[in-house]
N, C-alpha and C. Protein backbone atom coordinates (compact mmCIF):
# COMPACT_ATOMS: atom_id res chain seq x y z
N UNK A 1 -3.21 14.94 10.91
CA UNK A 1 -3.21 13.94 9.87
C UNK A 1 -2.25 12.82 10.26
N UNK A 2 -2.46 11.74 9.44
CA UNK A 2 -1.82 10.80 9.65
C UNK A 2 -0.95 10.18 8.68
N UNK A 3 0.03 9.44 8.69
CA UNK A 3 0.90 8.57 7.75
C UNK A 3 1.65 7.71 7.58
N UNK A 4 1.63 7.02 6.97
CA UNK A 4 2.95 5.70 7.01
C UNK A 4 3.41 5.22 5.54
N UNK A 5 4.59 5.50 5.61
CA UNK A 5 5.61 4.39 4.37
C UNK A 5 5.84 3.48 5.24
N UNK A 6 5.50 2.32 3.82
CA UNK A 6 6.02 0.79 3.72
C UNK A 6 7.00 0.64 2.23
N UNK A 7 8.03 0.29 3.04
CA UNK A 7 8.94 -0.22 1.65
C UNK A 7 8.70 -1.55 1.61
N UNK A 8 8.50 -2.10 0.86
CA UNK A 8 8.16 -3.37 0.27
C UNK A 8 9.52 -3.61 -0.21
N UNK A 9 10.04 -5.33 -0.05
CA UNK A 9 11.17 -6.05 -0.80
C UNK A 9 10.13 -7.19 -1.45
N UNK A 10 10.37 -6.79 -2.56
CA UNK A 10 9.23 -7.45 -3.81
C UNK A 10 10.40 -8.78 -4.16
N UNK A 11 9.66 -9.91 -4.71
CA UNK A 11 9.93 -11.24 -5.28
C UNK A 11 10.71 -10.61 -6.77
N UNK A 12 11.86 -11.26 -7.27
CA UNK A 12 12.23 -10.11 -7.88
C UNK A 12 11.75 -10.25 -9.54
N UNK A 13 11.50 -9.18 -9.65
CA UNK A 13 10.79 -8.77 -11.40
C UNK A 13 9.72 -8.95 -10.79
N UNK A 14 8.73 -8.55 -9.94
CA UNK A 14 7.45 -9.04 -9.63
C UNK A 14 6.97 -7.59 -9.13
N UNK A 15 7.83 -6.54 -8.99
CA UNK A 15 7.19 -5.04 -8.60
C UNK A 15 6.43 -4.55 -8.86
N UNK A 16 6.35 -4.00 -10.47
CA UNK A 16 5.36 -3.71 -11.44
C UNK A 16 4.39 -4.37 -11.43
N UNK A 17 4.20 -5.61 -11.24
CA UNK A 17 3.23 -6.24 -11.31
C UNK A 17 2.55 -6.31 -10.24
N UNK A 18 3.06 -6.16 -8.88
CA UNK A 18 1.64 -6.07 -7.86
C UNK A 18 1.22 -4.60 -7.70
N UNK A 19 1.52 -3.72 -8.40
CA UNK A 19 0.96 -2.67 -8.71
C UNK A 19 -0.14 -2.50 -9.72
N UNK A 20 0.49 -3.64 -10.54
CA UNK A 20 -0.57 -3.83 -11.78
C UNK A 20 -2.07 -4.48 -11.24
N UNK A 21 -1.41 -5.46 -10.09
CA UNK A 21 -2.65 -6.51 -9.92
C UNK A 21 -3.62 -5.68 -8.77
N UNK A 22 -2.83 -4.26 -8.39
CA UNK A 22 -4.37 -3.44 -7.62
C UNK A 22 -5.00 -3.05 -8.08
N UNK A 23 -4.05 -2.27 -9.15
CA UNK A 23 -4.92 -1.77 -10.59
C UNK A 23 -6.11 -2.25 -10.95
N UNK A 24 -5.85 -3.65 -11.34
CA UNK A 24 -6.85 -4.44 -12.63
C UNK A 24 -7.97 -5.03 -11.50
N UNK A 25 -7.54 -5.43 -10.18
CA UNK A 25 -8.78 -6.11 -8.95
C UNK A 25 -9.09 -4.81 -8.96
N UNK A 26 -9.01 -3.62 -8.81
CA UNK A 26 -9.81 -2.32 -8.24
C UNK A 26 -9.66 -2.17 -7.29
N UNK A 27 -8.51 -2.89 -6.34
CA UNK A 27 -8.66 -2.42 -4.70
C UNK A 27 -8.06 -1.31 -4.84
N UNK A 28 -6.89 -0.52 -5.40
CA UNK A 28 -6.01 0.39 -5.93
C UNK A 28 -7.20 1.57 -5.37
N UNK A 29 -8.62 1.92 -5.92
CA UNK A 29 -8.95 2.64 -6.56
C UNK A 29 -10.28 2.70 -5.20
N UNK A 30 -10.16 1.45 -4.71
CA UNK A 30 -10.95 1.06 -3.77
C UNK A 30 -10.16 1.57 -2.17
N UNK A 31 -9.24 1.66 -1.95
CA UNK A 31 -8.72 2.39 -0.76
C UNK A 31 -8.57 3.82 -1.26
N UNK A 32 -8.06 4.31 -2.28
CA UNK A 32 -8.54 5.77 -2.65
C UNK A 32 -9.78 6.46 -2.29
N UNK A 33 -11.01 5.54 -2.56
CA UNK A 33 -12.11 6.17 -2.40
C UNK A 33 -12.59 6.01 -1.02
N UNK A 34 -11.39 5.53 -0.08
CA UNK A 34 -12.22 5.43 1.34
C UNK A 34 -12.28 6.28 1.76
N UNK A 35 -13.08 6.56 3.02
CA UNK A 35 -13.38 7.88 3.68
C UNK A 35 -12.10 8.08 4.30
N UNK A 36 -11.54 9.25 4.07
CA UNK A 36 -10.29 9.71 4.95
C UNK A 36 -8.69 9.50 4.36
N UNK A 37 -8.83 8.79 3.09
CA UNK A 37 -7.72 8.33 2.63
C UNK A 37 -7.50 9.56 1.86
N UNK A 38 -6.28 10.34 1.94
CA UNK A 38 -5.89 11.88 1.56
C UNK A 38 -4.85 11.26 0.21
N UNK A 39 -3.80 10.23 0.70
CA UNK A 39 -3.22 9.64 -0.46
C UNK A 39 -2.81 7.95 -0.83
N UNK A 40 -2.97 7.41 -1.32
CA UNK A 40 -2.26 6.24 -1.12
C UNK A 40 -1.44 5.67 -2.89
N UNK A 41 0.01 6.02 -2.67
CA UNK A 41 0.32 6.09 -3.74
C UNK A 41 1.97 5.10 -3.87
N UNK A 42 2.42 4.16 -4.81
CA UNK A 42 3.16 3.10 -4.82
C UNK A 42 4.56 4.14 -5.83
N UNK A 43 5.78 4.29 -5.24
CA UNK A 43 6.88 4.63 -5.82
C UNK A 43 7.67 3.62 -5.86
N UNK A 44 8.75 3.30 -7.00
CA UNK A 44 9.35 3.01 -7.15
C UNK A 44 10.95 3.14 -7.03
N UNK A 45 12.10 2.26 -6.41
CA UNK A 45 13.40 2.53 -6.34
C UNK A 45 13.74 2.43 -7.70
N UNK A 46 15.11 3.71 -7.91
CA UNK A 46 15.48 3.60 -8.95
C UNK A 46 17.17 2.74 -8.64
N UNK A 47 17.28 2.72 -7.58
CA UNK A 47 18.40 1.61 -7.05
C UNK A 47 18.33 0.16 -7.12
N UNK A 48 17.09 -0.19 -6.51
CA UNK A 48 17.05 -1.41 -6.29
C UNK A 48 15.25 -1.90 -7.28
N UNK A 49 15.89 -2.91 -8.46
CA UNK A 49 14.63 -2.88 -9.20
C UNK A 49 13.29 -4.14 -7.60
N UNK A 50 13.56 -4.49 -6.99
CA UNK A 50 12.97 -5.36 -5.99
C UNK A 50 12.07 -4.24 -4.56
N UNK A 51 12.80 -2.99 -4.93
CA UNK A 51 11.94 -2.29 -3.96
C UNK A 51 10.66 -1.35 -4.54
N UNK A 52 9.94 -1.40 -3.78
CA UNK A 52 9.05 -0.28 -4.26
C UNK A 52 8.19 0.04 -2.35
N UNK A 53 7.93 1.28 -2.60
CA UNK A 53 7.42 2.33 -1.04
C UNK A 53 6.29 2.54 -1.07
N UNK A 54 5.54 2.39 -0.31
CA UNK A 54 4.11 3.05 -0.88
C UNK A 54 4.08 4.06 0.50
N UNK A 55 3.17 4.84 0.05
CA UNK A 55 2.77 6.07 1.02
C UNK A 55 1.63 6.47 1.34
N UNK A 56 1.03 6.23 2.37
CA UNK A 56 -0.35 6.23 2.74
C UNK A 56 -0.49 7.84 3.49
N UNK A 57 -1.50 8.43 3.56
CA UNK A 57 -1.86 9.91 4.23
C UNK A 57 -3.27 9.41 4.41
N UNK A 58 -3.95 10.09 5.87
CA UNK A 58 -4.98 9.83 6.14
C UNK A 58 -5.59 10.67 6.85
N UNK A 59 -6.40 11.12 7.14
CA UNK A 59 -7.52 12.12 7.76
C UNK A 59 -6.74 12.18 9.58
N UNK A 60 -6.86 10.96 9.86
CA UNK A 60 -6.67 10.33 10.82
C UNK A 60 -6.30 9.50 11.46
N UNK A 61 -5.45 8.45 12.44
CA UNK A 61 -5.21 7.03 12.67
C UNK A 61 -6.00 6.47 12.63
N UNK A 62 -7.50 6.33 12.98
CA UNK A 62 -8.83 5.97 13.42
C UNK A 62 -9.32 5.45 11.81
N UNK A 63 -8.95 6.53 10.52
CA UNK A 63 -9.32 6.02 9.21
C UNK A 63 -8.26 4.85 8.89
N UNK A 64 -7.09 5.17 8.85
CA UNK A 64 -6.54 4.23 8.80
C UNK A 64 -6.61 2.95 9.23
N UNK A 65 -6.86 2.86 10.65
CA UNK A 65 -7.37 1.32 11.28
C UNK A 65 -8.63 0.72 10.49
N UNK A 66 -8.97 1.41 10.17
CA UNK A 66 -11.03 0.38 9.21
C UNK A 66 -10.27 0.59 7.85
N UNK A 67 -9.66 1.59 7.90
CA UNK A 67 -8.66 0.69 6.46
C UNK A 67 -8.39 -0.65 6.41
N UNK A 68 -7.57 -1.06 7.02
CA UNK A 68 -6.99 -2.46 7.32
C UNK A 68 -7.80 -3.40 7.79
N UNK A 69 -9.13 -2.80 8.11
CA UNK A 69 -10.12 -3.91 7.90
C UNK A 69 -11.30 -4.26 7.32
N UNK A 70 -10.99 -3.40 6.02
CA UNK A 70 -11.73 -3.77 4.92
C UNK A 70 -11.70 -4.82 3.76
N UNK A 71 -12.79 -5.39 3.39
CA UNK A 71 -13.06 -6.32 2.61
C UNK A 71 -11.77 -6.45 1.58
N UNK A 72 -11.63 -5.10 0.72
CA UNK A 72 -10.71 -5.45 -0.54
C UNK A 72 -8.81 -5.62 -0.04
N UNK A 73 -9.15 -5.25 1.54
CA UNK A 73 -7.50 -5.60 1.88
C UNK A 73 -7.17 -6.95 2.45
N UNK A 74 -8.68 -7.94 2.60
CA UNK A 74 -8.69 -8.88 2.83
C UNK A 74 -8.70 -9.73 1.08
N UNK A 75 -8.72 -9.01 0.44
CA UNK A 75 -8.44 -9.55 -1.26
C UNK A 75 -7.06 -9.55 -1.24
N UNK A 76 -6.38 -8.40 -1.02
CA UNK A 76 -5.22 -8.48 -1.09
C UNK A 76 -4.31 -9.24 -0.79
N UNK A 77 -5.02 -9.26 0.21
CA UNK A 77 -3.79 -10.77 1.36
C UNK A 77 -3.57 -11.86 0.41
N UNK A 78 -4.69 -12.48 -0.31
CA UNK A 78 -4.60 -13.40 -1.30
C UNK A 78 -4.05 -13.59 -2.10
N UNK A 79 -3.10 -12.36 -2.33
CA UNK A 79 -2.11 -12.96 -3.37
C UNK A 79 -0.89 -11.69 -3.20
N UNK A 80 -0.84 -11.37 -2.28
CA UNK A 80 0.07 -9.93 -1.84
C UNK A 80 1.63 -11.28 -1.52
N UNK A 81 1.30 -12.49 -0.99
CA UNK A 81 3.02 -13.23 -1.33
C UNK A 81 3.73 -13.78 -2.69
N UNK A 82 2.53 -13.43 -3.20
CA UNK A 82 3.07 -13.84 -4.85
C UNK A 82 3.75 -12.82 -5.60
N UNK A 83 3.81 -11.32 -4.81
CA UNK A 83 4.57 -11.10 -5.17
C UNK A 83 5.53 -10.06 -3.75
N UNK A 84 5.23 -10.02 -2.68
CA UNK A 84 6.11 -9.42 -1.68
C UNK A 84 6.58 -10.43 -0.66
N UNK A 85 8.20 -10.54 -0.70
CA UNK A 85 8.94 -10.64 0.42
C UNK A 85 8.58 -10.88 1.68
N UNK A 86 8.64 -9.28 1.87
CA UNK A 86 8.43 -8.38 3.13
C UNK A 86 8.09 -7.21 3.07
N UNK A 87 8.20 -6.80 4.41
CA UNK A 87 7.61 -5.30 4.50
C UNK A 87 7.98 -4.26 5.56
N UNK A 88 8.43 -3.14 5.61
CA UNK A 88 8.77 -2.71 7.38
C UNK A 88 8.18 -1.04 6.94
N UNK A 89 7.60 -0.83 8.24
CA UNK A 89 6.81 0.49 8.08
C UNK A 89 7.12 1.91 8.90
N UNK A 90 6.89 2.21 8.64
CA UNK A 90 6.96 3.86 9.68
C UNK A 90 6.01 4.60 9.74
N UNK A 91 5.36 5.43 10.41
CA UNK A 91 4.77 6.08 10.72
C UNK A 91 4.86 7.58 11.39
N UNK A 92 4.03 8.47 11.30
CA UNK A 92 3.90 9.36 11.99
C UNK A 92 2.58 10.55 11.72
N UNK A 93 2.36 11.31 12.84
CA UNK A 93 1.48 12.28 12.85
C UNK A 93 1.69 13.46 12.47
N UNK A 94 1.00 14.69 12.27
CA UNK A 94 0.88 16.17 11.70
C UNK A 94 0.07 16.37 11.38
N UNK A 95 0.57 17.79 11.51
CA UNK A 95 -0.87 19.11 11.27
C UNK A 95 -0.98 19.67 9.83
């Protein structure tokens, strides 16, 4: 299997809300239902109200890559600076 956290440094008071805005577009619900996507789920810091992590699990690296090049993550891009910073990721593999 596969995986990667991204901590996100969110625009600030704007966290909740790009969680909200996968929600309500349906991409949220729309990378859930891709083939191979095991989890993809957005936590929140209770330190810093500007961070939030998300955590992706995947079948495979191979699902993951046509992840990132699907239609609704090309929605995303469209308004993913209105409310994130930045972003830095990690990764890794397992059984």
């Amino acid at each position: 299997m596969y995986a990667i956290f991204v901590k996100f440094h969110c625009v600030p008071g704007k966290r909740e809300g790009f969680v909200e805005k996968m929600e309500q577009t349906g991409i949220l619900q729309a990378i859930r239902d891709e083939d191979g996507c095991l989890k993809y789920e957005y936590y929140y810091s209770q330190r810093d109200p500007d961070e939030l992590l998300l955590i992706e699990q995947w079948q495979t690296k191979e699902h993951q890559q046509i992840h990132i090049g699907q239609p609704h993550m090309a929605r995303m891009q469209e308004f993913r600076s209105d409310y994130i910073l930045n972003a830095s990721l990690g990764e890794f593999e397992y059984k």
